[in-house]
C-alpha atoms as a PDB file:
ATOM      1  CA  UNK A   1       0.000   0.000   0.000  1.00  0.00           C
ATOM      2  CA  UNK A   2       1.531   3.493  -0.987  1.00  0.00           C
ATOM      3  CA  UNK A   3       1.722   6.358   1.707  1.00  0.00           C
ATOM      4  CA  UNK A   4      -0.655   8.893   1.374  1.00  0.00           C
ATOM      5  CA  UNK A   5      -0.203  12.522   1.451  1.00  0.00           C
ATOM      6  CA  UNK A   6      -1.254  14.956   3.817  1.00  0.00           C
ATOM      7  CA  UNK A   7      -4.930  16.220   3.959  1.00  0.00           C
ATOM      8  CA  UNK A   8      -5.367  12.938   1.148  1.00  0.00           C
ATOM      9  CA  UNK A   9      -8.756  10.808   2.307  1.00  0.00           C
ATOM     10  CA  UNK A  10      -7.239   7.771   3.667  1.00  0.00           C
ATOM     11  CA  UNK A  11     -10.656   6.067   3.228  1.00  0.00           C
ATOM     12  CA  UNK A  12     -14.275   6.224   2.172  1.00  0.00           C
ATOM     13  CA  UNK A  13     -15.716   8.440   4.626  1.00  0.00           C
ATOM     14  CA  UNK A  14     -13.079  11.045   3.987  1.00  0.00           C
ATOM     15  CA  UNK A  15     -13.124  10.527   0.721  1.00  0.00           C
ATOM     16  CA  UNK A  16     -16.484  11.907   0.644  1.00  0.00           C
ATOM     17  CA  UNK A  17     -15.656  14.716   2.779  1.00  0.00           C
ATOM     18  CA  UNK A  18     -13.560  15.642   0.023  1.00  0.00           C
ATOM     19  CA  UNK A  19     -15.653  15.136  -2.925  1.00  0.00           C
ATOM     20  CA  UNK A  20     -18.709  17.060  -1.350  1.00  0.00           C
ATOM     21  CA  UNK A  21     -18.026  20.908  -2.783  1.00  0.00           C
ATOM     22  CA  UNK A  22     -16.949  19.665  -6.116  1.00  0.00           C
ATOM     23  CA  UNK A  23     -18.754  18.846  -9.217  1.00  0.00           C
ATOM     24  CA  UNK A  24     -17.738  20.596 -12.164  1.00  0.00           C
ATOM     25  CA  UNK A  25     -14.203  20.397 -12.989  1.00  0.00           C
ATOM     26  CA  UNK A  26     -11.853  17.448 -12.752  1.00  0.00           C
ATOM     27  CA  UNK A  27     -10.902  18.338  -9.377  1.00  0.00           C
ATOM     28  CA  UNK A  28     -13.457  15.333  -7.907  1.00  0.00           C
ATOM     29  CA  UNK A  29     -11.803  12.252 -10.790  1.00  0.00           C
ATOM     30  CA  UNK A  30      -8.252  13.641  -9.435  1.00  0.00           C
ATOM     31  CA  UNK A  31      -9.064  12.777  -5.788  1.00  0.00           C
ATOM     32  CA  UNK A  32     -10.649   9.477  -6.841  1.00  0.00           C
ATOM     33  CA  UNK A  33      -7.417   8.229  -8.942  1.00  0.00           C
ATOM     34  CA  UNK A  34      -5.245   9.561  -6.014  1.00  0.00           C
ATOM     35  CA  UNK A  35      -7.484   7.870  -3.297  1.00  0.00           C
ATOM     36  CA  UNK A  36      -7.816   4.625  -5.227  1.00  0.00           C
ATOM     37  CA  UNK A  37      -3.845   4.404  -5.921  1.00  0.00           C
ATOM     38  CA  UNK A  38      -3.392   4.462  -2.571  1.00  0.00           C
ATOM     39  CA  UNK A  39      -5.310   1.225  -1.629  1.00  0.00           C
ATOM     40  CA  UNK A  40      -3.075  -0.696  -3.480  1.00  0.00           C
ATOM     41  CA  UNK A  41      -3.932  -3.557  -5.492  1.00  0.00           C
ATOM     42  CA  UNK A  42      -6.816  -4.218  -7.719  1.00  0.00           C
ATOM     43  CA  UNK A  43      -8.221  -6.821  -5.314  1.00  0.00           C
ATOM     44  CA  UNK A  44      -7.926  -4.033  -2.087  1.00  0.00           C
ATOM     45  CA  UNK A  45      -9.545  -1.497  -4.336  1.00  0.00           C
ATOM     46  CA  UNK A  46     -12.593  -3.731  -5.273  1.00  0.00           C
ATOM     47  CA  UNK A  47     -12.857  -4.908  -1.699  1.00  0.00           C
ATOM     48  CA  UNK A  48     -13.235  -0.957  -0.573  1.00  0.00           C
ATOM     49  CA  UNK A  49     -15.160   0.116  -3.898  1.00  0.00           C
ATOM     50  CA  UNK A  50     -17.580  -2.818  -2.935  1.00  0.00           C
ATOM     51  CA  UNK A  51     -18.659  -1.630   0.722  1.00  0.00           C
ATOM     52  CA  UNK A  52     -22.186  -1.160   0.817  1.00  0.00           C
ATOM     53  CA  UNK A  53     -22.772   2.449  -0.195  1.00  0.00           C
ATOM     54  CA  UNK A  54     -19.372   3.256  -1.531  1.00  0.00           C
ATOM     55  CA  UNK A  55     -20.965   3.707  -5.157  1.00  0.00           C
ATOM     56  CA  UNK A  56     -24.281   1.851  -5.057  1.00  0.00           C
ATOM     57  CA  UNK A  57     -26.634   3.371  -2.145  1.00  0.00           C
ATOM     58  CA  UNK A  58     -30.598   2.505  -1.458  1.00  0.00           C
ATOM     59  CA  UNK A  59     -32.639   4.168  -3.689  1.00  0.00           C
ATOM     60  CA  UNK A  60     -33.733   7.706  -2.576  1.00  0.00           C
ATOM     61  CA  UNK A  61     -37.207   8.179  -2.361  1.00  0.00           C
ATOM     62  CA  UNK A  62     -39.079  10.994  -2.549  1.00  0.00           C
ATOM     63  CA  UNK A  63     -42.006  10.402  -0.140  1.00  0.00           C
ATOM     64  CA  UNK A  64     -39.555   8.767   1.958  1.00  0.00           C
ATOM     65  CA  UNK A  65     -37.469  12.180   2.396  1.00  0.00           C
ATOM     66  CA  UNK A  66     -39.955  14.357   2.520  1.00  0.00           C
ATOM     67  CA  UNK A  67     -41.891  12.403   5.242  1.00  0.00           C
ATOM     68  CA  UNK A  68     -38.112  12.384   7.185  1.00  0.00           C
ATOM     69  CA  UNK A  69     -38.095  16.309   7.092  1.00  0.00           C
ATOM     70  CA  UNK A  70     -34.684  16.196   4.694  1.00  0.00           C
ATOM     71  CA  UNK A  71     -36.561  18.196   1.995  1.00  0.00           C
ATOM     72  CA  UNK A  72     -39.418  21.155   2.520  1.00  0.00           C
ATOM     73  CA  UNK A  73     -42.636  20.317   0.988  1.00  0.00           C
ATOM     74  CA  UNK A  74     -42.312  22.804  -1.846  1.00  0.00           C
ATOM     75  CA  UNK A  75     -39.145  20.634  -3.249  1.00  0.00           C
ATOM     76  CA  UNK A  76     -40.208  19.469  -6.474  1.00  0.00           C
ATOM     77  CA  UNK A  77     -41.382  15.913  -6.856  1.00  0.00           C
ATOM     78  CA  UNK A  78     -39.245  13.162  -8.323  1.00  0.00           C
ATOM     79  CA  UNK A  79     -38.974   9.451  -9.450  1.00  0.00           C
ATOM     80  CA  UNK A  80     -35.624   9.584 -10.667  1.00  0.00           C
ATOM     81  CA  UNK A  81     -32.184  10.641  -9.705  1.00  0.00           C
ATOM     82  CA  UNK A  82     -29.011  11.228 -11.731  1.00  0.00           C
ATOM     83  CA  UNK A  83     -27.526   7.745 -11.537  1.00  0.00           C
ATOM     84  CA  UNK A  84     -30.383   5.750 -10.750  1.00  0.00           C
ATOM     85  CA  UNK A  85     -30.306   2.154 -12.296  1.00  0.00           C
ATOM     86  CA  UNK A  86     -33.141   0.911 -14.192  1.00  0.00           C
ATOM     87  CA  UNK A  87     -34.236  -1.931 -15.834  1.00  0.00           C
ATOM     88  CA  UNK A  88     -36.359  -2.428 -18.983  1.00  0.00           C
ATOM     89  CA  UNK A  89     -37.287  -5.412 -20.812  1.00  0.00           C
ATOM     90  CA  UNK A  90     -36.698  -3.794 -24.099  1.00  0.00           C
ATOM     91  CA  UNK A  91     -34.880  -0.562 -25.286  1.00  0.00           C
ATOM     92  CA  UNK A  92     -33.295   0.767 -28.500  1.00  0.00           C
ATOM     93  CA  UNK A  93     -29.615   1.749 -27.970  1.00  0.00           C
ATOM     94  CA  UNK A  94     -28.710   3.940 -31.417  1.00  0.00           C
ATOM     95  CA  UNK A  95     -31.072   2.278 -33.361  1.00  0.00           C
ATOM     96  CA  UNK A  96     -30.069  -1.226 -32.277  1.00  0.00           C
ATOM     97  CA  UNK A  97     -33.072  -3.261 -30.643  1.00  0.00           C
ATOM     98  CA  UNK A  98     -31.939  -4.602 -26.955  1.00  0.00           C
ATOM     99  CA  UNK A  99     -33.388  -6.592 -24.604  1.00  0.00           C
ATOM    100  CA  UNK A 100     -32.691  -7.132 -21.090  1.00  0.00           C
ATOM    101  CA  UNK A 101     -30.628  -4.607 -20.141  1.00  0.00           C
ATOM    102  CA  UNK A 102     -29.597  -2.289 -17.362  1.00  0.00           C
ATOM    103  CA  UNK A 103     -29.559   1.477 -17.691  1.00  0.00           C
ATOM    104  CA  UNK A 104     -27.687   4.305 -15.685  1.00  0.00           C
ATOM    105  CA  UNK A 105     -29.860   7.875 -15.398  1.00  0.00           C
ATOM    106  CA  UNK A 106     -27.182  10.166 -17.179  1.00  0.00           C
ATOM    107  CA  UNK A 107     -29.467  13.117 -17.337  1.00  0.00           C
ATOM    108  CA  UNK A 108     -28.977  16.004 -14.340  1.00  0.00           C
ATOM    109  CA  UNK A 109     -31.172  15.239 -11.458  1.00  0.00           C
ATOM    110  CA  UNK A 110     -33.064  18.985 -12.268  1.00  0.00           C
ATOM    111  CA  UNK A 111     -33.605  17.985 -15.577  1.00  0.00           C
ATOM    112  CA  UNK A 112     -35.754  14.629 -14.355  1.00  0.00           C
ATOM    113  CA  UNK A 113     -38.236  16.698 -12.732  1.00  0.00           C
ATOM    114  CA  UNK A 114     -41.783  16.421 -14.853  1.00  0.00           C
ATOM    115  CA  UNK A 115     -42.881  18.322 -17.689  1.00  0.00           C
ATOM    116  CA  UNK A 116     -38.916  19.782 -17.554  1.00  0.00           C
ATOM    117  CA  UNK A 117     -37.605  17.646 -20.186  1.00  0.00           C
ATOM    118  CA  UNK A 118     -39.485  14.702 -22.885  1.00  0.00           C
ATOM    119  CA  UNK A 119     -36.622  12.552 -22.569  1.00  0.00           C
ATOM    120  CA  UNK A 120     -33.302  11.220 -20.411  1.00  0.00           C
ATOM    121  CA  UNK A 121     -30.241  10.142 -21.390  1.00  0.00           C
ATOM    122  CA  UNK A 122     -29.401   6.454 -20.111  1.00  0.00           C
ATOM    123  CA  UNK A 123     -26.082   5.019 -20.078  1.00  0.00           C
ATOM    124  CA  UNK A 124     -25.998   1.394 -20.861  1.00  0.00           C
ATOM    125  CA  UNK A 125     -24.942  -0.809 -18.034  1.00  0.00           C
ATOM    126  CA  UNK A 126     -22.944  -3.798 -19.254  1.00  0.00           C
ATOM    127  CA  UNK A 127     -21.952  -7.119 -16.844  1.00  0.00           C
ATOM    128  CA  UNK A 128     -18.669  -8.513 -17.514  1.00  0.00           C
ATOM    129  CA  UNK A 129     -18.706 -12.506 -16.684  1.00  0.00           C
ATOM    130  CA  UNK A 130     -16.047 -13.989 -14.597  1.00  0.00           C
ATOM    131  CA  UNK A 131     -15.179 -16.306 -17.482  1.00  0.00           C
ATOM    132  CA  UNK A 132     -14.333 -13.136 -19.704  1.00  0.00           C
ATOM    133  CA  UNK A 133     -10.583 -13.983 -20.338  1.00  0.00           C
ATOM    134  CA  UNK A 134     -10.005  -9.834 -20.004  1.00  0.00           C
ATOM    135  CA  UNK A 135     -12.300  -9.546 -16.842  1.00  0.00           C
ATOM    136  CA  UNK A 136      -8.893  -8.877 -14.684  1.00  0.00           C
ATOM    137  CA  UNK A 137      -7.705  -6.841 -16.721  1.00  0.00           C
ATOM    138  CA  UNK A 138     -10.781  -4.497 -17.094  1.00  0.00           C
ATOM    139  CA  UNK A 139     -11.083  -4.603 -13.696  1.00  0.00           C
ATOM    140  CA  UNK A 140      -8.020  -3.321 -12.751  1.00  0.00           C
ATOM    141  CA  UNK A 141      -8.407  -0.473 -15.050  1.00  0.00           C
ATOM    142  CA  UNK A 142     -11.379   0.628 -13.692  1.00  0.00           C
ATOM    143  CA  UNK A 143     -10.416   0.450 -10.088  1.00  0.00           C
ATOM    144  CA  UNK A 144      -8.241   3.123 -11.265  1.00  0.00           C
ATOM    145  CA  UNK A 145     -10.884   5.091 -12.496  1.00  0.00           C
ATOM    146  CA  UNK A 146      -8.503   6.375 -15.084  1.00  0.00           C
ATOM    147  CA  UNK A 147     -11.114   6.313 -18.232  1.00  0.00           C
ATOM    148  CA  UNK A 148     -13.882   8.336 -18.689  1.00  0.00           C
ATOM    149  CA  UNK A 149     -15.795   6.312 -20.919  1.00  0.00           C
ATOM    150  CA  UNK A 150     -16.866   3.733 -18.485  1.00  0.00           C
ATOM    151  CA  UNK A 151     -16.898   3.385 -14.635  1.00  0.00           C
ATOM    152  CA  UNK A 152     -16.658   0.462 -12.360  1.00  0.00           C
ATOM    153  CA  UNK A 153     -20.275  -0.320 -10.607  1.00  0.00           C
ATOM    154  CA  UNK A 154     -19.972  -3.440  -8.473  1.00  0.00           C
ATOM    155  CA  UNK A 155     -22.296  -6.375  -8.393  1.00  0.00           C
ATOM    156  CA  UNK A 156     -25.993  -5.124  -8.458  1.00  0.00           C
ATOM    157  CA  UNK A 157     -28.585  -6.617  -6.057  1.00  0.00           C
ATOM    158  CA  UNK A 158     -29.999  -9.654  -7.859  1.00  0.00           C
ATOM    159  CA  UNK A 159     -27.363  -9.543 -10.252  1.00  0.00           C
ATOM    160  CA  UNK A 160     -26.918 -13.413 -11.687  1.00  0.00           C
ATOM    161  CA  UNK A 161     -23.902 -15.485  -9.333  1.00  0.00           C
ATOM    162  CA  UNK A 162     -21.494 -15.089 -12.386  1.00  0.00           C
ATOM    163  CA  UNK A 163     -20.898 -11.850 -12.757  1.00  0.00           C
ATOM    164  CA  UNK A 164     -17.796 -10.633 -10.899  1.00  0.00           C
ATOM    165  CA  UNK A 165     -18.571  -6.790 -11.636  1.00  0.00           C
ATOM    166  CA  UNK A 166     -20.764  -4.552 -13.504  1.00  0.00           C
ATOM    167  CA  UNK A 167     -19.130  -1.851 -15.943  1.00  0.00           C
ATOM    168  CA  UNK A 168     -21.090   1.481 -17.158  1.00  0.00           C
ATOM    169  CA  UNK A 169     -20.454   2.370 -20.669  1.00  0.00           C
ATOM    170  CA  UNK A 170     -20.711   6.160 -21.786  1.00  0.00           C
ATOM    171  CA  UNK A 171     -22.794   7.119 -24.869  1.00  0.00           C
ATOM    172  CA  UNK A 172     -20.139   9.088 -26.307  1.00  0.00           C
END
């Protein structure tokens, strides 16, 4: 395991201290890489990255917070929150017919609010199967979180027995 440097999150819950003011620069992916780095090997960083609520959380639910006092009543309504992962029997993905399939909300949580926008953008959630002869080495590249075309999601609840992670493709 590398050192880590001073005022560097040496683990999730600082982590997230760190990553709560920023959103829109690559301030937040720089923390991440440095963070992950630090844990060591690929088989560390998945055990970490895997926690329960590291990157895959209970759903949030509207009624839920609102009844809890988190939001005022005059919040707008919603179903759906940036990052939400859905499921639909059937979906077109540039044309192609797919079936099956996992989606990631892309769209900005502001934007899901009704009668804001006709349409989200989903990001197409793709299982890589333990007997995938490059499922190590995928793995360890997105434990890095080096790419951003894809990031690492880890199993999903219900997800079938053989899948050893869950990868989410961009669009672009």
């Amino acid at each position: 395991m590398s050192t880590v440097a001073p005022n560097e999150p040496e683990n999730l819950v600082e982590l997230e201290v760190h990553l709560q003011t920023l959103s829109h620069d690559d301030q937040a992916l720089k923390i991440i890489q440095n963070f992950a780095m630090n844990l060591g090997k690929t088989s560390q960083r998945q055990r970490v990255f895997n926690k329960k609520g590291a990157i895959v959380r209970e759903p949030i639910i509207y009624q839920d917070i609102l009844a809890q006092g988190m939001i005022p009543p005059d919040e707008d309504p919603f179903t759906l929150l940036q990052g939400d992962i859905v499921s639909t029997d059937t979906a077109y993905f540039f044309g192609e017919r797919i079936t099956g399939i996992k989606f990631a909300v892309a769209t900005s949580t502001c934007d899901l609010i009704p009668k804001r926008r006709q349409y989200a953008s989903l990001l197409r959630v793709q299982p890589i199967k333990a007997d995938d002869p490059n499922a190590k080495q995928i793995l360890g590249e997105l434990l890095k979180f080096i790419s951003t075309q894809r990031m690492y999601l880890p199993p999903l609840p219900n997800d079938p027995s053989d899948i050893s992670e869950t990868l989410w493709y961009s669009m672009g």
